[in-house]
C-alpha atoms as a PDB file:
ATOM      1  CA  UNK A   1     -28.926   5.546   5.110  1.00  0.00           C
ATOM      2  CA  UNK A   2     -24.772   5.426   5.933  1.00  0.00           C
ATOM      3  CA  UNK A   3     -23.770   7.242   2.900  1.00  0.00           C
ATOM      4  CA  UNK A   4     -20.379   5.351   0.659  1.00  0.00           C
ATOM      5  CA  UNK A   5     -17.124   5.898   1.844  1.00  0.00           C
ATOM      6  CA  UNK A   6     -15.232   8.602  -0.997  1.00  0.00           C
ATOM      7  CA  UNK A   7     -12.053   6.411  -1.555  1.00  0.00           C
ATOM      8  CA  UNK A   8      -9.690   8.503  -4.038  1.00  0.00           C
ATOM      9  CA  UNK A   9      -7.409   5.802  -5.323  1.00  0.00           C
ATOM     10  CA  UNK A  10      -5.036   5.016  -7.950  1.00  0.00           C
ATOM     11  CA  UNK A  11      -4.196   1.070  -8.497  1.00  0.00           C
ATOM     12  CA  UNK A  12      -0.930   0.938  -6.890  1.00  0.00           C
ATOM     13  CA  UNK A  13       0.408  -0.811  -3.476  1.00  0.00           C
ATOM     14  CA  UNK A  14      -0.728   2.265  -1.365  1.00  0.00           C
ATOM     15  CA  UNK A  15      -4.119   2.255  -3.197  1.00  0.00           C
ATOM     16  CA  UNK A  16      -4.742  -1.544  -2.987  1.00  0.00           C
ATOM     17  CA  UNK A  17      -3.928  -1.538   0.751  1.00  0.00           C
ATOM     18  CA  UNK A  18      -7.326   0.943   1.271  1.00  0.00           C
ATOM     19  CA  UNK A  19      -9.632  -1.050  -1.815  1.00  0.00           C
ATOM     20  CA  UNK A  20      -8.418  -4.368   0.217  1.00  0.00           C
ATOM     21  CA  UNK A  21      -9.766  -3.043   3.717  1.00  0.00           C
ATOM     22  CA  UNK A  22     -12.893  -2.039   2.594  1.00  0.00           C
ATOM     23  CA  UNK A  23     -13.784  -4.766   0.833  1.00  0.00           C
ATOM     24  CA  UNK A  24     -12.198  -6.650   4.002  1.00  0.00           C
ATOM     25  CA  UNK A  25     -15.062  -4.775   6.508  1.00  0.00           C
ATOM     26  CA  UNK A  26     -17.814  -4.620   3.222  1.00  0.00           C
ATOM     27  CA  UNK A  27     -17.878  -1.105   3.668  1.00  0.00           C
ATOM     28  CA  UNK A  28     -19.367   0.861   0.846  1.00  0.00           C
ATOM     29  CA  UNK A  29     -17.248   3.283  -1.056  1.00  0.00           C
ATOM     30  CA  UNK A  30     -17.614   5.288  -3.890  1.00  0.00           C
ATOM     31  CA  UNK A  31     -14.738   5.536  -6.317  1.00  0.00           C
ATOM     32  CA  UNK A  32     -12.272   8.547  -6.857  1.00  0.00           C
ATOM     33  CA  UNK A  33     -10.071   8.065  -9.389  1.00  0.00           C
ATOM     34  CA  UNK A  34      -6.449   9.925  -8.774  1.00  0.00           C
ATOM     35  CA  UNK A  35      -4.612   9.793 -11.956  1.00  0.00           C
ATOM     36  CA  UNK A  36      -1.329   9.893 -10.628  1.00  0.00           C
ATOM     37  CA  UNK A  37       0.085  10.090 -14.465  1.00  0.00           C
ATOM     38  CA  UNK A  38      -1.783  13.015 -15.461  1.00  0.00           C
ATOM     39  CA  UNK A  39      -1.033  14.856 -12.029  1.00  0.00           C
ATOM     40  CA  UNK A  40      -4.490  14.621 -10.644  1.00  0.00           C
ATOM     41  CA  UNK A  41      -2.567  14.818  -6.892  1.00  0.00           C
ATOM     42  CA  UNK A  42      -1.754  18.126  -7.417  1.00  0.00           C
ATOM     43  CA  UNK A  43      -4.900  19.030  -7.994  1.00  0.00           C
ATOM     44  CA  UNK A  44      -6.476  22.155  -5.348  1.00  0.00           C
ATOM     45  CA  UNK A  45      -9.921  20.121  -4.613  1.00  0.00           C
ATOM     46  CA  UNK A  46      -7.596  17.131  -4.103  1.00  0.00           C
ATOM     47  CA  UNK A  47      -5.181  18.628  -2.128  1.00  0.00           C
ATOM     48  CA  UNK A  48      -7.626  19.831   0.635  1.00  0.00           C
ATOM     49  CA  UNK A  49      -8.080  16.162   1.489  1.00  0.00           C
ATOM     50  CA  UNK A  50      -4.811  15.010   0.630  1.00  0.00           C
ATOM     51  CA  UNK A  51      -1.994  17.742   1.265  1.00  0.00           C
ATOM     52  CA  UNK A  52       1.036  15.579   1.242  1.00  0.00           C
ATOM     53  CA  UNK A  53      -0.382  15.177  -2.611  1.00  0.00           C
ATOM     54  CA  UNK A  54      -0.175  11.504  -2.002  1.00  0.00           C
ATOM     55  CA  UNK A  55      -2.977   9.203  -2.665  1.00  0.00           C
ATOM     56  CA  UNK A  56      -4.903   7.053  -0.975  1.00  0.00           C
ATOM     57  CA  UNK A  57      -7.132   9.231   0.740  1.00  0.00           C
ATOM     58  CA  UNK A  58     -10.869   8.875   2.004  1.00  0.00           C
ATOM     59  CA  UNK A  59     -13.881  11.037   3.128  1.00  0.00           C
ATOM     60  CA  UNK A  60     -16.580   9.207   5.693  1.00  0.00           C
ATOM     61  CA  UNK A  61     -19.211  10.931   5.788  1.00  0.00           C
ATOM     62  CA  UNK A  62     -20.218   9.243   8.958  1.00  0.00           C
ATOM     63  CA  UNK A  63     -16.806  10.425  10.805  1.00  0.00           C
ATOM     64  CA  UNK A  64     -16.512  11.021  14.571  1.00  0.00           C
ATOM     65  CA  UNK A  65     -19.871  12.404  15.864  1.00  0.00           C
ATOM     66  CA  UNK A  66     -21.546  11.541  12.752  1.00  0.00           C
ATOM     67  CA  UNK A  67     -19.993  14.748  11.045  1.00  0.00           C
ATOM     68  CA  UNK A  68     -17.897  13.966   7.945  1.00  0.00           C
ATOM     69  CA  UNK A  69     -13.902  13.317   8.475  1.00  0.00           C
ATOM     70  CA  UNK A  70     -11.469  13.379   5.418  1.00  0.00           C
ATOM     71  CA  UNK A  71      -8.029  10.810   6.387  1.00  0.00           C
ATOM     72  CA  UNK A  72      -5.106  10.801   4.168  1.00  0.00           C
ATOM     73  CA  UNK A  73      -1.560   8.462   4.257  1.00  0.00           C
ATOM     74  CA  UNK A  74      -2.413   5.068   4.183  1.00  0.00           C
ATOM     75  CA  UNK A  75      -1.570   3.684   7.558  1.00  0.00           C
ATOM     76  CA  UNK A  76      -3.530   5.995   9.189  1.00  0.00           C
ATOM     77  CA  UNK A  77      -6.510   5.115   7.452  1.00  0.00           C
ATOM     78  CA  UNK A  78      -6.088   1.699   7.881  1.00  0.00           C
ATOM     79  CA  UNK A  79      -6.319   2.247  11.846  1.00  0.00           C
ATOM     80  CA  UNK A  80      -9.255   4.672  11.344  1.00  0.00           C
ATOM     81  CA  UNK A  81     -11.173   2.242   9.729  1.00  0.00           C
ATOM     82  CA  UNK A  82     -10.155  -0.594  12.130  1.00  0.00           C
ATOM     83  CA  UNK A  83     -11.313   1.548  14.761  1.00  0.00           C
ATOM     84  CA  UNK A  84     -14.411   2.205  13.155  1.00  0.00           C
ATOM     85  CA  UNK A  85     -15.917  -1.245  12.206  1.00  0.00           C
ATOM     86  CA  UNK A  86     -13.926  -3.073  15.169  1.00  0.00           C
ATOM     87  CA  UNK A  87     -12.267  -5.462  12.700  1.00  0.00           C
ATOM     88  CA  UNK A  88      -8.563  -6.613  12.018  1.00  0.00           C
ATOM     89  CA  UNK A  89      -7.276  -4.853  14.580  1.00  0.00           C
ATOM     90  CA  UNK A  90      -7.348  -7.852  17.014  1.00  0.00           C
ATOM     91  CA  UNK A  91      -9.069  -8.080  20.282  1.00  0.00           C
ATOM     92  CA  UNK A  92      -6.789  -7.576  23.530  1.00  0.00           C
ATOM     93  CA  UNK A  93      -4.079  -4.491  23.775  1.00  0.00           C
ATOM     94  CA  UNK A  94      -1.149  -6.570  23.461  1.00  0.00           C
ATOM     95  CA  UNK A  95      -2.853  -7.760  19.700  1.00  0.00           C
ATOM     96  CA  UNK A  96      -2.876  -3.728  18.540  1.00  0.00           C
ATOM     97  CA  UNK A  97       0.360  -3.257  20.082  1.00  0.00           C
ATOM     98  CA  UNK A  98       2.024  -6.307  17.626  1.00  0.00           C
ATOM     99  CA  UNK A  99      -0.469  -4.640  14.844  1.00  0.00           C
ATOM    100  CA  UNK A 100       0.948  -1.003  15.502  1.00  0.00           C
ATOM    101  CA  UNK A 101       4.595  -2.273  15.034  1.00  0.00           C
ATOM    102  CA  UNK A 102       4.065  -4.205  12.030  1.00  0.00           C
ATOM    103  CA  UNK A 103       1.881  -1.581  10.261  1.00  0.00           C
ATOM    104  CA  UNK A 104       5.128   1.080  11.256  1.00  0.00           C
ATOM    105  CA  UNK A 105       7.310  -1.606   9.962  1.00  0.00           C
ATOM    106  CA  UNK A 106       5.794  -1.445   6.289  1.00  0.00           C
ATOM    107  CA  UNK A 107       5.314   2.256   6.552  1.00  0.00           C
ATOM    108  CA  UNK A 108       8.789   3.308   7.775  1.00  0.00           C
ATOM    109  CA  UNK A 109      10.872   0.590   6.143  1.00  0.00           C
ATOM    110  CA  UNK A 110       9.272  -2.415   3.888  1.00  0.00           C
ATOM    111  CA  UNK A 111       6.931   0.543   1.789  1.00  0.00           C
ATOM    112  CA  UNK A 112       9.830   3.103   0.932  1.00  0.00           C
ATOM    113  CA  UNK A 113      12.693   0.511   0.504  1.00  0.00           C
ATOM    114  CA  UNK A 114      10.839  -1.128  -1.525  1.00  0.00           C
ATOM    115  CA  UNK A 115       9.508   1.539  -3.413  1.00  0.00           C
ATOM    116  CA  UNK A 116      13.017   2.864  -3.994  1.00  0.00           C
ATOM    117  CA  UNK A 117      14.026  -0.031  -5.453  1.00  0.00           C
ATOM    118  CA  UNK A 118      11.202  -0.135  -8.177  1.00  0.00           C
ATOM    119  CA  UNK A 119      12.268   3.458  -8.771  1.00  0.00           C
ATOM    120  CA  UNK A 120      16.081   2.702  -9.226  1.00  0.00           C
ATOM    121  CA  UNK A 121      15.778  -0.901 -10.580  1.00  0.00           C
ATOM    122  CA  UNK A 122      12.887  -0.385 -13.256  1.00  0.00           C
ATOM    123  CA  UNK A 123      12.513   3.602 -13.908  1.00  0.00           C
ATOM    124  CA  UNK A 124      15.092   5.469 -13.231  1.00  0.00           C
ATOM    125  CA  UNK A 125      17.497   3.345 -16.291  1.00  0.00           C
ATOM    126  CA  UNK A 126      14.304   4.151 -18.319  1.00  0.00           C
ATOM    127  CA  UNK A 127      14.155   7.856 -18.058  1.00  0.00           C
ATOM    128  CA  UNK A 128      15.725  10.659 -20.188  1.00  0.00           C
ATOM    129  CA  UNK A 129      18.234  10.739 -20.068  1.00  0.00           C
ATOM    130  CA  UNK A 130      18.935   7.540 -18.143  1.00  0.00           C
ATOM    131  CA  UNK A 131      19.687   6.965 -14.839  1.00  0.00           C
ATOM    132  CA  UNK A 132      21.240   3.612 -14.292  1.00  0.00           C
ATOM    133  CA  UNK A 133      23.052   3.777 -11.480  1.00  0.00           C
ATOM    134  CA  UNK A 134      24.880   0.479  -9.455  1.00  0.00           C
ATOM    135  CA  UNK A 135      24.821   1.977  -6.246  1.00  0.00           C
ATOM    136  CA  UNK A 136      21.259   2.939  -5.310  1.00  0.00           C
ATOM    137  CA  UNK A 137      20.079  -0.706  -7.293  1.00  0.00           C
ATOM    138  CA  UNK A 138      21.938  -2.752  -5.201  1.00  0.00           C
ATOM    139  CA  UNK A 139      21.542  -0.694  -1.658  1.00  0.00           C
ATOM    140  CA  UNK A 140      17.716  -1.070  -2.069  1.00  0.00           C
ATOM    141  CA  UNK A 141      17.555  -4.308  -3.322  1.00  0.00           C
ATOM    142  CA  UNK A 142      19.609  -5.749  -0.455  1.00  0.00           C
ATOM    143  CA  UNK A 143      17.487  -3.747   1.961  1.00  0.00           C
ATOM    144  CA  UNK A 144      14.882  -5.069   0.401  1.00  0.00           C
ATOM    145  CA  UNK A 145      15.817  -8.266   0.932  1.00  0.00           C
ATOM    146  CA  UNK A 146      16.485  -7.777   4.334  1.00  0.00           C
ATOM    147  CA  UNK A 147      13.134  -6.388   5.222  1.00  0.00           C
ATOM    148  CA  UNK A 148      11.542  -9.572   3.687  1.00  0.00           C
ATOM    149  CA  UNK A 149      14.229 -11.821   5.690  1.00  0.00           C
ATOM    150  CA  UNK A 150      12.421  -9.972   8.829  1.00  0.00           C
ATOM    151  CA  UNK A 151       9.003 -10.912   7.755  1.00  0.00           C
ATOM    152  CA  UNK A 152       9.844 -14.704   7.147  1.00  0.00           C
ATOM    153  CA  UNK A 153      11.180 -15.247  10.409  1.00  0.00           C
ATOM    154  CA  UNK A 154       8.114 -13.496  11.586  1.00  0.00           C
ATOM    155  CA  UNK A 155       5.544 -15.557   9.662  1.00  0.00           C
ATOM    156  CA  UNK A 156       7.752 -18.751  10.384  1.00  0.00           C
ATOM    157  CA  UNK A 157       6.053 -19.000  14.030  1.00  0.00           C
ATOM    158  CA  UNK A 158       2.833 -16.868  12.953  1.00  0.00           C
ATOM    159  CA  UNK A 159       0.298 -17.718  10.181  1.00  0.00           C
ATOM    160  CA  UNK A 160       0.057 -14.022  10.095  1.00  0.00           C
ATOM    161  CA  UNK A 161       2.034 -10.746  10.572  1.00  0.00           C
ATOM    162  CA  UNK A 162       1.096  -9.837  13.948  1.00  0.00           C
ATOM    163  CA  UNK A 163       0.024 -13.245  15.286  1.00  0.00           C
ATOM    164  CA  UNK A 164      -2.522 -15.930  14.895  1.00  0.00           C
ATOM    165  CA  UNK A 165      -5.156 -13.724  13.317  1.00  0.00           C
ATOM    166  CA  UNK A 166      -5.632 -11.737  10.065  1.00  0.00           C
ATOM    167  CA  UNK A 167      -5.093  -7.937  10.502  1.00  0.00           C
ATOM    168  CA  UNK A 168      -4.275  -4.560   8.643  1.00  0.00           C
ATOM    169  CA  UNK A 169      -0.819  -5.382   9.439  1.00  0.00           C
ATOM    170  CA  UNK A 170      -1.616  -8.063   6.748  1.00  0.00           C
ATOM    171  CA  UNK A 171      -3.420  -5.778   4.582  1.00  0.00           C
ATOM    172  CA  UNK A 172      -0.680  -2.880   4.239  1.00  0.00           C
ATOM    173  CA  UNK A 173       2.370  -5.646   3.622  1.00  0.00           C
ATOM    174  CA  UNK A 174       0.382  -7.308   0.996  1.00  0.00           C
ATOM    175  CA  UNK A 175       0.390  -4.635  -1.966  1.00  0.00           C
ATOM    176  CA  UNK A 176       4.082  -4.532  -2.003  1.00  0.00           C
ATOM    177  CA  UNK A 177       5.162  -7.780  -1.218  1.00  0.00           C
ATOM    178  CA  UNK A 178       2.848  -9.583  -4.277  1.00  0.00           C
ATOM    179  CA  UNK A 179       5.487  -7.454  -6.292  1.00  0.00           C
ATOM    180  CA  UNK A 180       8.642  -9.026  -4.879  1.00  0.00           C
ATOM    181  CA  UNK A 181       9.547 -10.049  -8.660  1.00  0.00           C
ATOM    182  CA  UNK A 182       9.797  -6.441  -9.795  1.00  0.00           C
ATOM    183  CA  UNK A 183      12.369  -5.487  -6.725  1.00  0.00           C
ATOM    184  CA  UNK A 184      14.407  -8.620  -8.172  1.00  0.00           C
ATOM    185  CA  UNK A 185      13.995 -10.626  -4.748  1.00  0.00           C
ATOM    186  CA  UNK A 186      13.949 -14.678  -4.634  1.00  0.00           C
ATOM    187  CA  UNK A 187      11.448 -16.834  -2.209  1.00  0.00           C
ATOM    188  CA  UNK A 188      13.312 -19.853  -2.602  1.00  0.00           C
ATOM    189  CA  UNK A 189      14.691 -18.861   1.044  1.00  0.00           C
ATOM    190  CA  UNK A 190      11.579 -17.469   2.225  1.00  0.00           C
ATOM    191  CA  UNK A 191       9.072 -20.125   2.405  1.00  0.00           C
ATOM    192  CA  UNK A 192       6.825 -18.642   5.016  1.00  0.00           C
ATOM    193  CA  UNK A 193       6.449 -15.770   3.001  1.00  0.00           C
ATOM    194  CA  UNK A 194       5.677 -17.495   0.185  1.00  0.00           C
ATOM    195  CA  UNK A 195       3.220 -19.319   1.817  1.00  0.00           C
ATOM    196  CA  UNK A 196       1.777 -16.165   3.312  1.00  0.00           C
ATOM    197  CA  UNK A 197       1.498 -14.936  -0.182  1.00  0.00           C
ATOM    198  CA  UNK A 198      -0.537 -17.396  -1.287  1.00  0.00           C
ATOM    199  CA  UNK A 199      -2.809 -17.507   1.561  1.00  0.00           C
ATOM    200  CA  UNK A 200      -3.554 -13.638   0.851  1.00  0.00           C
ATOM    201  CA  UNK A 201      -3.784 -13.764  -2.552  1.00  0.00           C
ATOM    202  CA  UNK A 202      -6.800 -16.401  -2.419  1.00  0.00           C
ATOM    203  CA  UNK A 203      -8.602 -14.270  -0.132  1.00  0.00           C
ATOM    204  CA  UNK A 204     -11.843 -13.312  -2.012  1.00  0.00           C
ATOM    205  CA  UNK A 205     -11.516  -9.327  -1.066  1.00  0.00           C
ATOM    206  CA  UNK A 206      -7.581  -9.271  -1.467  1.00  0.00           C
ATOM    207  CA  UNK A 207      -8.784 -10.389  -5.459  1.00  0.00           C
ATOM    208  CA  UNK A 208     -11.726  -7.538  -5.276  1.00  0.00           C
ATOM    209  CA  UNK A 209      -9.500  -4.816  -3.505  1.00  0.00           C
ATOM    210  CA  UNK A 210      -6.668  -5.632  -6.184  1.00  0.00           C
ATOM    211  CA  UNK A 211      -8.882  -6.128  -9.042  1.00  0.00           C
ATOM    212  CA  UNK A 212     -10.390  -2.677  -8.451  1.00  0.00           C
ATOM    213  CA  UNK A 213      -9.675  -0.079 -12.337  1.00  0.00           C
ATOM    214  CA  UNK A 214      -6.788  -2.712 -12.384  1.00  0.00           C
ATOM    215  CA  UNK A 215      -6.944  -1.765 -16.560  1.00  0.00           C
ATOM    216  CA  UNK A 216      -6.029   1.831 -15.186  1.00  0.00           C
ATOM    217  CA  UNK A 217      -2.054   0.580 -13.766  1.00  0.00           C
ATOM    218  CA  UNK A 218       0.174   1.086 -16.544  1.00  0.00           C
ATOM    219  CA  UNK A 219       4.265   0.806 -16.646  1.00  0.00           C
ATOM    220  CA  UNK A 220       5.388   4.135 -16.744  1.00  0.00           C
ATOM    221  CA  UNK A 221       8.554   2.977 -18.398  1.00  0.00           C
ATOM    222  CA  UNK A 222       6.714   3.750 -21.254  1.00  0.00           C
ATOM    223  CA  UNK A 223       5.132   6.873 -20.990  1.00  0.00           C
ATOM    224  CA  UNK A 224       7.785  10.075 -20.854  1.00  0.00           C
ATOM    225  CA  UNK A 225       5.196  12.419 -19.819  1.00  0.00           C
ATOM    226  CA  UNK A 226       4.203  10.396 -16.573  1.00  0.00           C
ATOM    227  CA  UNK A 227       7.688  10.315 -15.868  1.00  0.00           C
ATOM    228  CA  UNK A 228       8.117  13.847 -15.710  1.00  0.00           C
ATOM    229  CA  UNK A 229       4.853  14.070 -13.472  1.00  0.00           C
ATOM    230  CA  UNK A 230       5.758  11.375 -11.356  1.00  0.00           C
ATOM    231  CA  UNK A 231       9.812  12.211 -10.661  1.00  0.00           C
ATOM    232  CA  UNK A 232       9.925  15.725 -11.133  1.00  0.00           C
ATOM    233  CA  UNK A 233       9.953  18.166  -7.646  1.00  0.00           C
ATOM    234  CA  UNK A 234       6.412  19.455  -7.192  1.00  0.00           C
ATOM    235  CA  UNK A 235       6.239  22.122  -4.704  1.00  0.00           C
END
């Protein structure tokens, strides 16, 4: 018997993008939990799978050959397991080609711009001693916006990211677009991606993969000491 999938996880856009896809392909996995708070990433057994000390991360047991394979940063483990199960990764080359691009458009731009302006917008004003600064709030939000400008016109002519079919394209947009509200962005302009949204979210895995130790996410706003784990240089 195929032995679980180890996903090591942590319930935030990154994490969600991995629970998502394997409840997508009803793959087994067994649950890692990665408190990113406490500074579980930096952990030594941790880092062995993971040494960017970033989670997600997995371990198949049934890798390449049948011998075990550990895959860390998100995107790549997205195509890994595409590969692997043959699912939402289209059928012909020129569908993996408009996958590749979008998947490399979250990674490189939608995932860090975004992510930046969470940072600036929400925590960084709430740290000690604050950091509120004008600049950096409204350079990420407007790139921000941007990005999503991009993936309207994209979904204005496509019911999804890459095309007419659902893919991990999809799957790694999702996590940090359903948090548009928190990067103080609008969708009265952007009513493909709102409808896109919705369409995900009432996928039965999306709810599963984003359900998964949802109790666990917590707004660090609030918690000094996850702040200094979180923001602080790590070597």
């Amino acid at each position: 018997m195929t032995q679980p999938i180890d996903l090591y996880f942590w319930p935030t856009p990154n994490g969600w993008k991995i629970s998502i896809a394997l409840e997508e392909m009803d793959l087994p996995y067994h649950l890692h939990l990665v408190d990113i708070g406490a500074g579980d990433q930096f952990k030594p057994d941790f880092l062995k799978i993971a040494p960017n000390n970033r989670m997600p991360a997995i371990v198949d047991h049934d890798g390449p050959g049948g011998a075990p394979v550990s895959v860390f940063e998100s995107g790549a483990i997205l195509q890994y397991l595409a590969r692997k199960t043959g699912q939402f990764y289209g059928i012909t080359e020129r569908d993996r080609i408009s996958v590749d691009q979008w998947l490399m458009w979250q990674m490189g731009g939608l995932g860090p711009m975004a992510g930046q302006a969470h940072h600036f917008l929400k925590y960084a004003p709430a740290m000690d001693p604050p950091n509120d600064l004008p600049y950096a709030k409204d350079r990420y939000r407007s790139e921000t916006a941007r990005l999503y400008s991009v993936l309207d016109r994209q979904l204005a002519n496509n019911a999804y990211v890459a095309g007419d079919f659902y893919s991990i394209a999809d799957i790694s947009i999702w996590g940090w677009a359903s948090l548009w509200e928190g990067q103080q962005q609008t969708l009265d302009d952007k009513p493909h991606m709102a409808r896109w949204l919705d369409d995900m979210g009432a996928r039965p895995a999306v709810q599963r993969g984003r359900a998964l130790a949802a109790e666990k996410r917590a707004d660090f706003r609030k918690d000094q000491a996850a702040q200094n784990t979180l923001f602080q240089q790590k070597p």
